[in-house]
PDB file of N, CA and C in Angstrom:
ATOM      1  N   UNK A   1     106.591 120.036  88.400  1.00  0.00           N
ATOM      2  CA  UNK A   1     105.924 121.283  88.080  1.00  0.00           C
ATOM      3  C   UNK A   1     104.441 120.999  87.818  1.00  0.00           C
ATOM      4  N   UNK A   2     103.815 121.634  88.602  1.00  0.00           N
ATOM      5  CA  UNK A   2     102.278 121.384  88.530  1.00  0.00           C
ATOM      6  C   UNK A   2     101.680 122.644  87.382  1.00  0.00           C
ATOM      7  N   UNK A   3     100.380 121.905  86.744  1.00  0.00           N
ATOM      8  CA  UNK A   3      99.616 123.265  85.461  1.00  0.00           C
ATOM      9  C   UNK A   3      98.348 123.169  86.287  1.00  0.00           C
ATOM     10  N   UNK A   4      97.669 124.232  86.237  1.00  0.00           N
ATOM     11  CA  UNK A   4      96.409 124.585  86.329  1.00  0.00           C
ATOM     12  C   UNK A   4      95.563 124.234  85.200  1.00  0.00           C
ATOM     13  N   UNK A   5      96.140 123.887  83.861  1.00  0.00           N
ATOM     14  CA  UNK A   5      95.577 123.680  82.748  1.00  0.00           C
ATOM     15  C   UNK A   5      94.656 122.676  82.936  1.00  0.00           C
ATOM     16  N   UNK A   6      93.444 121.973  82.426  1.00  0.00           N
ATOM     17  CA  UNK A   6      92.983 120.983  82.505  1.00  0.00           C
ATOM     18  C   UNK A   6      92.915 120.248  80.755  1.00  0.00           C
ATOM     19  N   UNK A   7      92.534 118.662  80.849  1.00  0.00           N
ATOM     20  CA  UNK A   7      92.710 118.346  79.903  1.00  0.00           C
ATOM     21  C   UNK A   7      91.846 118.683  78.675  1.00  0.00           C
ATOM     22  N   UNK A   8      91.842 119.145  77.472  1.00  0.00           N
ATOM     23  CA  UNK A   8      91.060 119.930  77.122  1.00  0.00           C
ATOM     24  C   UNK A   8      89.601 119.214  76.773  1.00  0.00           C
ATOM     25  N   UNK A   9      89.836 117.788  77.294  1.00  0.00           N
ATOM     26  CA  UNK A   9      88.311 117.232  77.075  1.00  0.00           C
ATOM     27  C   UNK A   9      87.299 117.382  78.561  1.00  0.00           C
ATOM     28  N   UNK A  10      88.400 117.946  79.437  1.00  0.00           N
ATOM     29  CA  UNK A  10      87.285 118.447  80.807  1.00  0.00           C
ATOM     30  C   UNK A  10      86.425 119.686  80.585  1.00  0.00           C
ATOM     31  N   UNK A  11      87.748 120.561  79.696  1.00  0.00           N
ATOM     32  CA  UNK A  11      87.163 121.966  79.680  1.00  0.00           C
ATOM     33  C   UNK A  11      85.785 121.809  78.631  1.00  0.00           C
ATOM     34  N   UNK A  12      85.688 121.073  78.055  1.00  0.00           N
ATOM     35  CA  UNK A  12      83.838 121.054  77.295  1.00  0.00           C
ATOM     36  C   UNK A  12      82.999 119.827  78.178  1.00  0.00           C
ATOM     37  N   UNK A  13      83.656 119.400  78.796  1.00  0.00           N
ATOM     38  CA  UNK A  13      82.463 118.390  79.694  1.00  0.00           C
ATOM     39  C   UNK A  13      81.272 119.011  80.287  1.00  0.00           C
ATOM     40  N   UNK A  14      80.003 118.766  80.133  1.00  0.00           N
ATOM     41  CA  UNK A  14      79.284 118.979  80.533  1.00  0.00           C
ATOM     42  C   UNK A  14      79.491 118.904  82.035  1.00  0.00           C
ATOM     43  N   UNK A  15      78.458 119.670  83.000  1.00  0.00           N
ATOM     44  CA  UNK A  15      78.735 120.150  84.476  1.00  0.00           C
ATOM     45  C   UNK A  15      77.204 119.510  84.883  1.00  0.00           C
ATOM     46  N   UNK A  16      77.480 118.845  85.834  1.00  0.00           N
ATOM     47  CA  UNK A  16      76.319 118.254  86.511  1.00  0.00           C
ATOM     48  C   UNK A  16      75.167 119.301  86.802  1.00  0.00           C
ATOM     49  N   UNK A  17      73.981 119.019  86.502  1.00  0.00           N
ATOM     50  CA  UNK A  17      72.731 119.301  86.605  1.00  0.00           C
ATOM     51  C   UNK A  17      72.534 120.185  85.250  1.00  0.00           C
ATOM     52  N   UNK A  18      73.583 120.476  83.981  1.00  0.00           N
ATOM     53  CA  UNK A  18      73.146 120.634  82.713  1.00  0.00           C
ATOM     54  C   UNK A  18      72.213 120.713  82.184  1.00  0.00           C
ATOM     55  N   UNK A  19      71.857 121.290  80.954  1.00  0.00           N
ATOM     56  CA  UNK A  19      70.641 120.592  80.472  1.00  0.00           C
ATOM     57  C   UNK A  19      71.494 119.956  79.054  1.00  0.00           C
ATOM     58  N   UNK A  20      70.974 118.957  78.377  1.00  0.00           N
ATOM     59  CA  UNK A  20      71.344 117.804  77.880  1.00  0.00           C
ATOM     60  C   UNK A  20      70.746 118.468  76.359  1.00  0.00           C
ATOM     61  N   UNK A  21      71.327 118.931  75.582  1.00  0.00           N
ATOM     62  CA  UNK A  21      70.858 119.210  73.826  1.00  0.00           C
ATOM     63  C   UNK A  21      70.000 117.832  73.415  1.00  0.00           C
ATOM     64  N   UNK A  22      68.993 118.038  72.598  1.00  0.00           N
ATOM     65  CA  UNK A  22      68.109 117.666  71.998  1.00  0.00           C
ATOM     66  C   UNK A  22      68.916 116.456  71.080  1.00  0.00           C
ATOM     67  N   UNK A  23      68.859 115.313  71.071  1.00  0.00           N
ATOM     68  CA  UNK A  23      69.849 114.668  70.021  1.00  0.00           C
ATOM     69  C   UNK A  23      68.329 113.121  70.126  1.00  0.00           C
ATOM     70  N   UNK A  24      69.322 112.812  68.405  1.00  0.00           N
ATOM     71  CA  UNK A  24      68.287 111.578  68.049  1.00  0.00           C
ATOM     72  C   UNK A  24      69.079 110.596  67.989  1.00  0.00           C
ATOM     73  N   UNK A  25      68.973 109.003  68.533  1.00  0.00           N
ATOM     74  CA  UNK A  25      69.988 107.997  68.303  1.00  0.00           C
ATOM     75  C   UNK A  25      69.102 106.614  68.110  1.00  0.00           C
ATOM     76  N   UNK A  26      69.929 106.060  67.161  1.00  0.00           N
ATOM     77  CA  UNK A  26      68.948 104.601  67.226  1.00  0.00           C
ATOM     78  C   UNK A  26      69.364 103.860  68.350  1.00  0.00           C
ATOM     79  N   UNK A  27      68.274 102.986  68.308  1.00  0.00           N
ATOM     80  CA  UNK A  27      68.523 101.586  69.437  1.00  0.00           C
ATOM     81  C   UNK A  27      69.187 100.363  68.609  1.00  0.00           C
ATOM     82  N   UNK A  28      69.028  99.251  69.311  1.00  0.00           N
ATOM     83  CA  UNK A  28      70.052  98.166  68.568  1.00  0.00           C
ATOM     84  C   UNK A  28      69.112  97.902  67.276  1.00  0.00           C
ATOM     85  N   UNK A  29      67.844  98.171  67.042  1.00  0.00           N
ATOM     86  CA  UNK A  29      66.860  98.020  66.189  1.00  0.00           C
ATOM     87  C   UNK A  29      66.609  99.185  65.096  1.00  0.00           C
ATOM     88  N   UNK A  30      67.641  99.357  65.254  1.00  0.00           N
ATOM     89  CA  UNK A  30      67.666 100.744  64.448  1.00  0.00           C
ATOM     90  C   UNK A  30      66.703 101.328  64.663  1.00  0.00           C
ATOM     91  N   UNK A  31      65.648 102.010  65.597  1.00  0.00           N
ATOM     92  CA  UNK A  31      64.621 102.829  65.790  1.00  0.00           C
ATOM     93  C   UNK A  31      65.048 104.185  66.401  1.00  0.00           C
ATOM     94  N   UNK A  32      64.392 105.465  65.891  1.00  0.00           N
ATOM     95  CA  UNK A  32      65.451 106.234  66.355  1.00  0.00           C
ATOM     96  C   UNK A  32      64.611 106.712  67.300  1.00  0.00           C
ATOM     97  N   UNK A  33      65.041 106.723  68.463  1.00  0.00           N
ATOM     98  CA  UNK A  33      64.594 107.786  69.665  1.00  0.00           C
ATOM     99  C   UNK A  33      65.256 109.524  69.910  1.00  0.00           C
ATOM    100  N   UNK A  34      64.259 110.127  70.066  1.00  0.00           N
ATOM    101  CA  UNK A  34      64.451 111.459  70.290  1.00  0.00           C
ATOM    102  C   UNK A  34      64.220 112.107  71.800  1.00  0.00           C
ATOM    103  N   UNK A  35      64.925 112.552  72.706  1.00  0.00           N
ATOM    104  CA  UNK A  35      65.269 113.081  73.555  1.00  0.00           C
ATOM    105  C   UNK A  35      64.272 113.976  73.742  1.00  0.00           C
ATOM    106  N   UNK A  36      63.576 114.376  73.259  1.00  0.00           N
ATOM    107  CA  UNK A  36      62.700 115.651  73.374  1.00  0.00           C
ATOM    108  C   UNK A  36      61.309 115.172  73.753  1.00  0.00           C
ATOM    109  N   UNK A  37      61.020 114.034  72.507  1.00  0.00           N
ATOM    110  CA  UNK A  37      60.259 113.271  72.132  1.00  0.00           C
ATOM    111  C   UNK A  37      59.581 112.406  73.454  1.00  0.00           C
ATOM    112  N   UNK A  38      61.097 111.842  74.001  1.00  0.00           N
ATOM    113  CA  UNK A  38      60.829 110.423  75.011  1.00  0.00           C
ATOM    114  C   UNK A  38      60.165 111.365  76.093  1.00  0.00           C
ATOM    115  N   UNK A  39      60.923 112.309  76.461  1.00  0.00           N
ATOM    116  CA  UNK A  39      60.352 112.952  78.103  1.00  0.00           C
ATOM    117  C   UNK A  39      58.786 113.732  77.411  1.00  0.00           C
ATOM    118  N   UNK A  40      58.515 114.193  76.376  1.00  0.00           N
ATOM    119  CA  UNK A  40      57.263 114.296  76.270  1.00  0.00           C
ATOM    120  C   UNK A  40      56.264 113.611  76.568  1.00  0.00           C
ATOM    121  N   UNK A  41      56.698 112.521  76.455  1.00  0.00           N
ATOM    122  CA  UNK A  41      56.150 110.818  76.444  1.00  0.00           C
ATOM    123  C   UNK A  41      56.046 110.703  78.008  1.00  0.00           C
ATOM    124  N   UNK A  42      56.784 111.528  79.182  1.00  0.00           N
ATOM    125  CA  UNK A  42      56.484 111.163  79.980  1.00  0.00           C
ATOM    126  C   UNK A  42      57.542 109.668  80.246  1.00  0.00           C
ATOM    127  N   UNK A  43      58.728 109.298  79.433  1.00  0.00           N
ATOM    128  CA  UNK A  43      59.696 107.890  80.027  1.00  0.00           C
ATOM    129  C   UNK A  43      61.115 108.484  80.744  1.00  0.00           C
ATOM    130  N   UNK A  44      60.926 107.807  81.275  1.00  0.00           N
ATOM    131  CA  UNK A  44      62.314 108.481  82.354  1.00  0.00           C
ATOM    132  C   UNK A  44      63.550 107.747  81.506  1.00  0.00           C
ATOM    133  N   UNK A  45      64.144 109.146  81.337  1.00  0.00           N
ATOM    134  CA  UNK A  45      65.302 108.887  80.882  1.00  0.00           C
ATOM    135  C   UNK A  45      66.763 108.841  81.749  1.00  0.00           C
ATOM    136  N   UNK A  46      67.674 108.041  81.217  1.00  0.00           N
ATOM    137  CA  UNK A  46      68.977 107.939  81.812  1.00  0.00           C
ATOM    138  C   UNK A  46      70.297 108.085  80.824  1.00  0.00           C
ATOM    139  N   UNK A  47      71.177 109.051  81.008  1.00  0.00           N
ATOM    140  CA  UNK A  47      72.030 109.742  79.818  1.00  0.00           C
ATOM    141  C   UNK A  47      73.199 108.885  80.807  1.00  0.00           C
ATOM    142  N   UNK A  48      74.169 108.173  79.902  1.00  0.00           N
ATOM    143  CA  UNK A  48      75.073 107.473  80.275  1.00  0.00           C
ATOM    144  C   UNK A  48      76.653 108.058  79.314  1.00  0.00           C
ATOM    145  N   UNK A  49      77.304 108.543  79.700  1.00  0.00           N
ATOM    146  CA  UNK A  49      78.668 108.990  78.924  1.00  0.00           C
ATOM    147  C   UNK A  49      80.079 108.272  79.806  1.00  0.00           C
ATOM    148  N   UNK A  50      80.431 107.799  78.506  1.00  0.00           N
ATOM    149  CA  UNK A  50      81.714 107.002  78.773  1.00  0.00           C
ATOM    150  C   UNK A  50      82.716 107.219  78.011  1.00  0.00           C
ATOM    151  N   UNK A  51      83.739 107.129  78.762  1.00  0.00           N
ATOM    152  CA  UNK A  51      85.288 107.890  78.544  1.00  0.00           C
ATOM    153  C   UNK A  51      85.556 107.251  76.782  1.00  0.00           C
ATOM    154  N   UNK A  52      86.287 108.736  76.260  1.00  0.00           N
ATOM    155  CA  UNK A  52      86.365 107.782  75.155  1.00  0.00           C
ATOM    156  C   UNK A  52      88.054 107.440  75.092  1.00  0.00           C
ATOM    157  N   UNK A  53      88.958 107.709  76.022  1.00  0.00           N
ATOM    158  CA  UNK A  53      90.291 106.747  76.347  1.00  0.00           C
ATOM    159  C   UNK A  53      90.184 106.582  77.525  1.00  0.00           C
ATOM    160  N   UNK A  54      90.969 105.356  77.976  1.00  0.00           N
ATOM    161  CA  UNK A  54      91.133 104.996  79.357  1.00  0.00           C
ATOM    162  C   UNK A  54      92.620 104.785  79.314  1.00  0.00           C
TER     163      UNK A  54
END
């Protein structure tokens, strides 16, 4: 028996070409970078999300 349902961590996944909420995170140096901040700056950013079960 097949569901149409999806798993409910698809149904909030962000959808390619998104726009990405404003968030602050440190680096391994504890320095915190801001998302808003960096592309103001003009640094190309790269948003990396990984499964949180496999």
């Amino acid at each position: 028996m097949e569901s149409n349902l999806e798993h409910p961590r698809e149904q909030s996944a962000a959808q390619i070409g998104a726009v990405a909420p404003d968030f602050t995170l440190p680096d391994e140096n504890n320095r915190a970078h801001n998302l808003a901040a960096e592309l103001r700056a003009g640094k190309p950013i790269i948003l990396f999300f990984m499964r949180g079960e496999w």
